[in-house]
C-alpha atoms as a PDB file:
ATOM      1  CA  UNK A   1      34.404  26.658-162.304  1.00  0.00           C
ATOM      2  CA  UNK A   2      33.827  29.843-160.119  1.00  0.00           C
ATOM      3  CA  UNK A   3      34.326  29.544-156.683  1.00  0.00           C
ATOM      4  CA  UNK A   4      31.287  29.259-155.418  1.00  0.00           C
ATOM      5  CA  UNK A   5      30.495  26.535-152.532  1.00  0.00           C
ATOM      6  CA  UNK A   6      29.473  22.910-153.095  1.00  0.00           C
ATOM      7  CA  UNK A   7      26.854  23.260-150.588  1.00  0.00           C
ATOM      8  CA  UNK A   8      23.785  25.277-150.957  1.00  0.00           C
ATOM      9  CA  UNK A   9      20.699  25.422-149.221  1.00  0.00           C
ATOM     10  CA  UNK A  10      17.847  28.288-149.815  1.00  0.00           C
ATOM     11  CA  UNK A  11      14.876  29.186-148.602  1.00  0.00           C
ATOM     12  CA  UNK A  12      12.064  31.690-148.832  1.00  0.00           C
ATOM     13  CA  UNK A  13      10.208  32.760-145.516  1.00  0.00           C
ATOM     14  CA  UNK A  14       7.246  35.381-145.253  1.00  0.00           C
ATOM     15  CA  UNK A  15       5.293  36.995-142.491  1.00  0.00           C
ATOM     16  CA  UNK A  16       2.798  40.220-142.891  1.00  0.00           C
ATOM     17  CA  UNK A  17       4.229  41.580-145.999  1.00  0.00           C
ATOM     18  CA  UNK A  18       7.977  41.063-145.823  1.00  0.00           C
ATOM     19  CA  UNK A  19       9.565  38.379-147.718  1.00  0.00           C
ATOM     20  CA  UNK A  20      13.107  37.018-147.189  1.00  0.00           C
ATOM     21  CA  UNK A  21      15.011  34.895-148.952  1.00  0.00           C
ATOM     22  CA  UNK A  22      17.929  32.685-147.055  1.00  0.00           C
ATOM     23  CA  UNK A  23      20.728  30.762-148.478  1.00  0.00           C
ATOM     24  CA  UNK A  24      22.749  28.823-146.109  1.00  0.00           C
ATOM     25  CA  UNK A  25      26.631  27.525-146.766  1.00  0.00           C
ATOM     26  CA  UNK A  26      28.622  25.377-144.563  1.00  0.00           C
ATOM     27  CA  UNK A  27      30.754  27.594-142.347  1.00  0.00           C
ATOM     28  CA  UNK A  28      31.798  29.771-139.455  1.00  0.00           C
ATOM     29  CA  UNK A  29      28.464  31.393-138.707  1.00  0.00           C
ATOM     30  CA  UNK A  30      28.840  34.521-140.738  1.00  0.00           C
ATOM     31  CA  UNK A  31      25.972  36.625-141.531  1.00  0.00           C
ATOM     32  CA  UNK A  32      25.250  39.077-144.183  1.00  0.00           C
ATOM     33  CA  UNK A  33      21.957  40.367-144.284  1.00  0.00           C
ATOM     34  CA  UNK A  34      20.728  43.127-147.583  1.00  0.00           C
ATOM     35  CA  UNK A  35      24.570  43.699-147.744  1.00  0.00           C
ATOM     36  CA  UNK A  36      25.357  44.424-143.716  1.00  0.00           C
ATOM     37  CA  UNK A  37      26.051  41.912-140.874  1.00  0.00           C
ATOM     38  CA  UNK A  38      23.315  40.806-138.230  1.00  0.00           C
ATOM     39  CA  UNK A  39      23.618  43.413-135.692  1.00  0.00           C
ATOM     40  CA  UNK A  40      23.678  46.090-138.215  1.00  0.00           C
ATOM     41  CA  UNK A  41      20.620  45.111-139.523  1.00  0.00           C
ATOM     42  CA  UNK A  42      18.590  44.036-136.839  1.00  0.00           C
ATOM     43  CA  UNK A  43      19.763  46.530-133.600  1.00  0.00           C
ATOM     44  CA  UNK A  44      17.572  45.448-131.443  1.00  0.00           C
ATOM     45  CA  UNK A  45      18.879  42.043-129.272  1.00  0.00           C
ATOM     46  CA  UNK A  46      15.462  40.227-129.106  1.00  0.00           C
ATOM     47  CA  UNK A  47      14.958  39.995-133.116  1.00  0.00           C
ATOM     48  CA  UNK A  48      18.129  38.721-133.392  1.00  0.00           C
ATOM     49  CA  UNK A  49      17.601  36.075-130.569  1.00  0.00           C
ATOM     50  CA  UNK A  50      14.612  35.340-132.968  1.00  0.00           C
ATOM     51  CA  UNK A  51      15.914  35.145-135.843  1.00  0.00           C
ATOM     52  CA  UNK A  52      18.665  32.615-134.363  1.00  0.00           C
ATOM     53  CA  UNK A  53      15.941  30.970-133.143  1.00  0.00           C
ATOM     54  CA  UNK A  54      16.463  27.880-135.309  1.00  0.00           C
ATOM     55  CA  UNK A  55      19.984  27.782-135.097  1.00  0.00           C
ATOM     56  CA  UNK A  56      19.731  27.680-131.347  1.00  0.00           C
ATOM     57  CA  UNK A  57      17.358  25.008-131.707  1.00  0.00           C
ATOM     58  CA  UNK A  58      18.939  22.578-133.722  1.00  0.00           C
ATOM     59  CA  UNK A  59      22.282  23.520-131.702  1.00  0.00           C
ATOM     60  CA  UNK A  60      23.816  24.368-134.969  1.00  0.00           C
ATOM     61  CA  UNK A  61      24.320  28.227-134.272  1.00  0.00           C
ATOM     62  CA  UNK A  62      27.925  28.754-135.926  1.00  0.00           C
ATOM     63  CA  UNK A  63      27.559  26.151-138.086  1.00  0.00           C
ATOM     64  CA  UNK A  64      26.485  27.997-141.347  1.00  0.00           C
ATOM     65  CA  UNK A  65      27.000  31.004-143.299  1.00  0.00           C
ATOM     66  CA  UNK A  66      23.676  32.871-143.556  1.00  0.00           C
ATOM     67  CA  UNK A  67      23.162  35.606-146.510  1.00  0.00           C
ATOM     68  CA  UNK A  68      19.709  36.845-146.836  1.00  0.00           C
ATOM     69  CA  UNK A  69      17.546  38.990-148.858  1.00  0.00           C
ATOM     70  CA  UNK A  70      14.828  40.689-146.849  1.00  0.00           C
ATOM     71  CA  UNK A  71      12.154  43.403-148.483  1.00  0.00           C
ATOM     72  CA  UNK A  72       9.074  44.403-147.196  1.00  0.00           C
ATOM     73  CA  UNK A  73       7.653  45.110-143.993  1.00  0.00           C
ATOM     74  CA  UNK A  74       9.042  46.271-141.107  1.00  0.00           C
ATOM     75  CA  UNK A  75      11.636  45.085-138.921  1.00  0.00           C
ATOM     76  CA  UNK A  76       9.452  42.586-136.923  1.00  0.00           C
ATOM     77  CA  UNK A  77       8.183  41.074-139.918  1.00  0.00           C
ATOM     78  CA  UNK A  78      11.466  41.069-141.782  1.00  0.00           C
ATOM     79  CA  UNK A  79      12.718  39.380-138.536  1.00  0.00           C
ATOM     80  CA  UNK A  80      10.000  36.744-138.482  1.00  0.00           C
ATOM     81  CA  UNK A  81      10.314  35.858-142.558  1.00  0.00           C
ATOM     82  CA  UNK A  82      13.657  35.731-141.858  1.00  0.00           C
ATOM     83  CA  UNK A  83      13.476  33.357-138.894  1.00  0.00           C
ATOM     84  CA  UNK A  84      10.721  31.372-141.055  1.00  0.00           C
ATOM     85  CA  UNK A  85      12.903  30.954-143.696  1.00  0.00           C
ATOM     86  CA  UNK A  86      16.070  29.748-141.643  1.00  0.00           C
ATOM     87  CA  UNK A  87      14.302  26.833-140.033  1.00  0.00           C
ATOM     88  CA  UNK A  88      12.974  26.032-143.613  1.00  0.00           C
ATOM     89  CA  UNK A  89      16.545  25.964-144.972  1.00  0.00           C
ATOM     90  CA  UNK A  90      17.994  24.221-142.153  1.00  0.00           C
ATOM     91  CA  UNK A  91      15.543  21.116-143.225  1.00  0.00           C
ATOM     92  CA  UNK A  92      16.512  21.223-146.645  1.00  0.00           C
ATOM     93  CA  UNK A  93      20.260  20.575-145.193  1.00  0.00           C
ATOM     94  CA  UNK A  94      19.021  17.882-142.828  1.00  0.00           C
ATOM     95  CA  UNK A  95      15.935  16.387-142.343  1.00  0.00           C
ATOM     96  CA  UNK A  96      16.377  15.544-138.962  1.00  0.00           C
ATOM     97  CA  UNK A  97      16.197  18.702-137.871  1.00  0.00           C
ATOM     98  CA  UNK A  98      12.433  18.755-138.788  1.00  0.00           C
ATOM     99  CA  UNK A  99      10.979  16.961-135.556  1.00  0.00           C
ATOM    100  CA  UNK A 100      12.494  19.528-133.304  1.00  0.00           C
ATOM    101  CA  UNK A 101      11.468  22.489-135.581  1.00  0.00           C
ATOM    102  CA  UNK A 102       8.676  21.477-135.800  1.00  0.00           C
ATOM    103  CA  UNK A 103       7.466  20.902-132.179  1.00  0.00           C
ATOM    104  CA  UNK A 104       9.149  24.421-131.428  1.00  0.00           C
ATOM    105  CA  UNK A 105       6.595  25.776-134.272  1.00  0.00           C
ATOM    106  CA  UNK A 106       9.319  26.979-136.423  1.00  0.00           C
ATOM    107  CA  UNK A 107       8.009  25.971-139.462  1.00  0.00           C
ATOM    108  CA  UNK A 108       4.451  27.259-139.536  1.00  0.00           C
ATOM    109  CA  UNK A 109       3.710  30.152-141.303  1.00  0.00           C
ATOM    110  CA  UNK A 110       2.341  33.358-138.989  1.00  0.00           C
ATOM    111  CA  UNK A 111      -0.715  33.910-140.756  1.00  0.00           C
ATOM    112  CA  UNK A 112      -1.569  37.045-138.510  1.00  0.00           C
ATOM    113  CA  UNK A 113      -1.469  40.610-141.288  1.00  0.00           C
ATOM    114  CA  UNK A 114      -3.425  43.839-140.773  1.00  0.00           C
ATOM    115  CA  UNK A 115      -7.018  43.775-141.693  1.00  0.00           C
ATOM    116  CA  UNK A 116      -8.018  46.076-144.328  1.00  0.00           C
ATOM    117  CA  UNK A 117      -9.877  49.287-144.005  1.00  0.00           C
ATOM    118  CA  UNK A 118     -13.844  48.648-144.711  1.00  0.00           C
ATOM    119  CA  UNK A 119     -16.007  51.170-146.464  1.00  0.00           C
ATOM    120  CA  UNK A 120     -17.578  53.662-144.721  1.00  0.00           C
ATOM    121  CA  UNK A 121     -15.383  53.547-141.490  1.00  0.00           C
ATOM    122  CA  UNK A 122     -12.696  55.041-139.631  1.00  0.00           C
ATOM    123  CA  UNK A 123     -10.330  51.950-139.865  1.00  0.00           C
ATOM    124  CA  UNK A 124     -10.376  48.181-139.709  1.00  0.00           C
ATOM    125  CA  UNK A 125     -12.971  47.751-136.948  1.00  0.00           C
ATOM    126  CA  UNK A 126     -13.483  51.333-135.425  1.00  0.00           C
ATOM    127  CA  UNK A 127     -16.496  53.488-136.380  1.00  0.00           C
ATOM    128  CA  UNK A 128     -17.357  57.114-136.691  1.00  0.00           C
ATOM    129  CA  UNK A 129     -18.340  58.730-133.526  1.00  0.00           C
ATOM    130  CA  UNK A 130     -22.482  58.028-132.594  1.00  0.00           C
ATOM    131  CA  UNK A 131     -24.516  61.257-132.192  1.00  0.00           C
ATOM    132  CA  UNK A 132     -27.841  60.331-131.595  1.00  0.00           C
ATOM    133  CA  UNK A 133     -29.424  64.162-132.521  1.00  0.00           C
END
């Protein structure tokens, strides 16, 4: 046998276009996140407070060892997938933690993406410029 943990739990969490995948182990709250740690990653304080989001909810911050695989996007939406895909994972380890996910909205999907371009005009929504002669 390898050593690889008992205890396993993964999840996949998307928002826009990034995609992240989570895998939580019981442990001392280490992160490792595409290969670097949390802070490295994520620089600016309020996505990580987001992304810990779920921990903080559940009062389980420190609890678990977090490695995730994030692609896509940007850094808000990477932050968002990845905070998606925590809560998700954090269920799959103990149901009970659903109620209180759930009534903090951490486990719906952000369905919110850029529009597309239409046909014809200058972006999503805005229009040439009007010249009436």
């Amino acid at each position: 046998m390898s050593g690889k943990p008992e205890f396993r739990w993964q999840a996949v969490g998307r928002r826009k276009t990034s995609v992240a995948r989570v895998y939580l182990t019981p442990g001392t709250g280490k992160w490792d996140v595409n290969g670097r740690t949390l802070g490295d990653y994520f620089p600016r304080p309020s996505l990580v407070q987001h992304i810990q989001q779920s921990f903080s909810t559940t009062d389980t911050l420190g609890a678990f060892d977090v490695k995730a695989h994030v692609n896509g996007g940007g850094q808000s939406g990477q932050a968002g997938a990845m905070r998606l895909a925590i809560a998700r994972a954090l269920v799959e380890a103990d149901s009970q933690h659903r109620a209180k996910l759930r009534t903090n909205g951490l486990l719906t999907r952000d369905p919110r993406a850029v529009e597309r371009k239409k046909p014809g005009r200058a972006g999503a929504r805005k229009r040439f410029q009007f010249s009436k002669r």
